[in-house]
Protein backbone atom coordinates (compact mmCIF):
# COMPACT_ATOMS: atom_id res chain seq x y z
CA UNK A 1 33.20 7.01 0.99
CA UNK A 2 30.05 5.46 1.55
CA UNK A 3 28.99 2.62 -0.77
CA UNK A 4 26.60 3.57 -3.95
CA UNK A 5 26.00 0.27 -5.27
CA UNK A 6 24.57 -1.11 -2.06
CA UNK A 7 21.03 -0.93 -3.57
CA UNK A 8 22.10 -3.82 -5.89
CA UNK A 9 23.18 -6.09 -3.40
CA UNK A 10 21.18 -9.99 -4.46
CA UNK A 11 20.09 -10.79 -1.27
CA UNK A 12 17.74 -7.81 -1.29
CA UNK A 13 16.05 -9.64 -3.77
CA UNK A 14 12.94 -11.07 -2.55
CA UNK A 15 11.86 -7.82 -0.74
CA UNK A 16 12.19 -5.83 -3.88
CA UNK A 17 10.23 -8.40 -5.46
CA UNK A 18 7.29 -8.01 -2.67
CA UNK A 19 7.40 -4.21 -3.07
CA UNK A 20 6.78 -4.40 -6.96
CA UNK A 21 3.62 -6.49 -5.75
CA UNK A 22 2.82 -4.17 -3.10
CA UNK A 23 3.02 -1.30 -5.66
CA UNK A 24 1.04 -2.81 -8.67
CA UNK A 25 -1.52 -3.95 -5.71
CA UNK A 26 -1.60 0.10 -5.05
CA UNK A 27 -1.67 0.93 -8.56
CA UNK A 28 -5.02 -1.53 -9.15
CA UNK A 29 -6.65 -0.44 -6.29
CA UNK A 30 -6.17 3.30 -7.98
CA UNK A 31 -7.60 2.92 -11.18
CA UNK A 32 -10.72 0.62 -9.61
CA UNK A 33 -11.62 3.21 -7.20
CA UNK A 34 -11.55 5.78 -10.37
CA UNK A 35 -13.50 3.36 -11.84
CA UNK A 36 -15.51 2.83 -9.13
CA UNK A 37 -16.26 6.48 -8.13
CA UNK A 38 -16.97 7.15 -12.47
CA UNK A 39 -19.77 4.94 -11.92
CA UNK A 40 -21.45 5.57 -8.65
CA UNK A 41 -21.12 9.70 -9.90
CA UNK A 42 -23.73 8.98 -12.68
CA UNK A 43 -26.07 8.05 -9.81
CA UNK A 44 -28.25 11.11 -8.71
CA UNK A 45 -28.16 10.86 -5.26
CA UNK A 46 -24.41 9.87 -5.34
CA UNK A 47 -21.93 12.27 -2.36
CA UNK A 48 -18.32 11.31 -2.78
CA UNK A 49 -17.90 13.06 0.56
CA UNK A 50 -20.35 10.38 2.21
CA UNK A 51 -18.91 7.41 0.66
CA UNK A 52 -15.94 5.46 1.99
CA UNK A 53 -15.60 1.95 0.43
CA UNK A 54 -12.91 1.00 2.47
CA UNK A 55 -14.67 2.11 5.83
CA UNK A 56 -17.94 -0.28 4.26
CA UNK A 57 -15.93 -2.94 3.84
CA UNK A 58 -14.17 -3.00 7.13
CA UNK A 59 -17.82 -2.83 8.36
CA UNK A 60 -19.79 -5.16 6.36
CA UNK A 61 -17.15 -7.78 5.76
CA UNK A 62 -18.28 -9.82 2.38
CA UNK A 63 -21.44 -7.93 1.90
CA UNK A 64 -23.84 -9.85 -0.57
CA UNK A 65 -25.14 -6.53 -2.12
CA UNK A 66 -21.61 -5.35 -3.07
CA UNK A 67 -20.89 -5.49 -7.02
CA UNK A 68 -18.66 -7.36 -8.95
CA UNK A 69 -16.09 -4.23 -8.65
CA UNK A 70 -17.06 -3.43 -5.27
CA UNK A 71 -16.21 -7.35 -3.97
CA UNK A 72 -12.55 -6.63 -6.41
CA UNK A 73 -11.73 -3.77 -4.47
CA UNK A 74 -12.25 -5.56 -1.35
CA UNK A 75 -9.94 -8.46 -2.12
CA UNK A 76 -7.32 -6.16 -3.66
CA UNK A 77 -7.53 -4.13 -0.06
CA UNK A 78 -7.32 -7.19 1.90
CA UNK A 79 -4.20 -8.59 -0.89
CA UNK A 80 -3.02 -4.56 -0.42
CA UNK A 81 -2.81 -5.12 3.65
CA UNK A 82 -1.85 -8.58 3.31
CA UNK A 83 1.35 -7.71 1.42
CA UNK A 84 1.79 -4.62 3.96
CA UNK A 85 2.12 -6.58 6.91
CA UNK A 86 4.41 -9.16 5.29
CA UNK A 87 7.15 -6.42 3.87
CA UNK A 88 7.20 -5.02 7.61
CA UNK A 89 7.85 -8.17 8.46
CA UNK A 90 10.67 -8.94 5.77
CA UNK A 91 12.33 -5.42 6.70
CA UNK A 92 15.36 -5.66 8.82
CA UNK A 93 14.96 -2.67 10.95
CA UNK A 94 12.26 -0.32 12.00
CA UNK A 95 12.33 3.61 11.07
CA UNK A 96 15.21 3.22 9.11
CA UNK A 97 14.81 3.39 4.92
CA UNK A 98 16.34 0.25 3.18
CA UNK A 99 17.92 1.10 -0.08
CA UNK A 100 16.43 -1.40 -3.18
CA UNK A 101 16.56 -1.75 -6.66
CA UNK A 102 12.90 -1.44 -8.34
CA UNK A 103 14.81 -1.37 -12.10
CA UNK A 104 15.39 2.25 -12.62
CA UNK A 105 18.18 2.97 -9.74
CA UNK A 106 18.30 3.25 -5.83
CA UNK A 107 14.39 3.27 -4.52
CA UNK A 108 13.91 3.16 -0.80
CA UNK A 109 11.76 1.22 1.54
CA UNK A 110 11.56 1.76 5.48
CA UNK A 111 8.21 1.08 8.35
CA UNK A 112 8.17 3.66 10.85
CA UNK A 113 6.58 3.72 14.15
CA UNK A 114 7.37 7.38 15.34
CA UNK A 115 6.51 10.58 13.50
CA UNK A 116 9.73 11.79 11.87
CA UNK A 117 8.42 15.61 12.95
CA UNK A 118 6.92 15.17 16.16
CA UNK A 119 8.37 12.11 17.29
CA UNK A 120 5.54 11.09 18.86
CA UNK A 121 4.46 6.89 18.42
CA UNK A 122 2.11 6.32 15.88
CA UNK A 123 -0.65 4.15 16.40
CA UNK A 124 0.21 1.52 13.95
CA UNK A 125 3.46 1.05 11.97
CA UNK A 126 3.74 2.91 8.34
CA UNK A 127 5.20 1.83 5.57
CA UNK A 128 6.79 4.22 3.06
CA UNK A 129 7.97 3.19 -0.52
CA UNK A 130 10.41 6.57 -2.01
CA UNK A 131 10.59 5.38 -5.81
């Protein structure tokens, strides 16, 4: 019988602590686009379809002209891919989940570098948080 309490195991401790931060990270970079897009809509000439503040940002680096919500969304992307890059690093294997406990029973955390349908290589590794 395969072990059910492996989730709770201590030394798993400091990744689930960086996936909590990876996940409110997510969560904050949620509600400030929301925010974000709520305010640029009540602009006339505002398209949502156009506009792709991540793609700007990549682009324009630290733009003067960006707002004071604008700049937070570009440190919490570069904190959000900062914290990415470190849990692939702190994860033992690659496309393979890791069972964690995120405080509300067995959550899962894996990267993957091959498409689980095609199994083709993706360009870049992906991380995948099941909680």
């Amino acid at each position: 019988m395969e072990n059910l309490t492996q989730y709770l195991d201590k030394t798993l401790k400091p990744l689930e602590d960086k996936v909590r931060e990876y996940l409110n990270v997510e969560r904050d970079i949620r509600l400030l686009d929301v925010e974000l897009l709520s305010l640029q809509s009540m602009k006339s000439d505002f398209n949502p379809e156009q506009h792709d503040l991540e793609q700007e940002i990549k682009e324009g680096g630290n733009n003067p002209e960006l707002n004071d919500k604008e700049q937070k969304m570009a440190d919490l992307l570069n904190e959000y891919n900062k914290l990415r890059s470190e849990l692939i690093t702190m994860l033992p294997e690659k496309n393979r989940f890791i069972e964690i406990n995120l405080g509300y029973g067995p959550s899962m955390v894996g990267y993957f570098t091959i498409d689980h349908e095609t199994r083709q290589p993706l360009p870049e590794p992906v991380l995948r948080v099941v909680h």
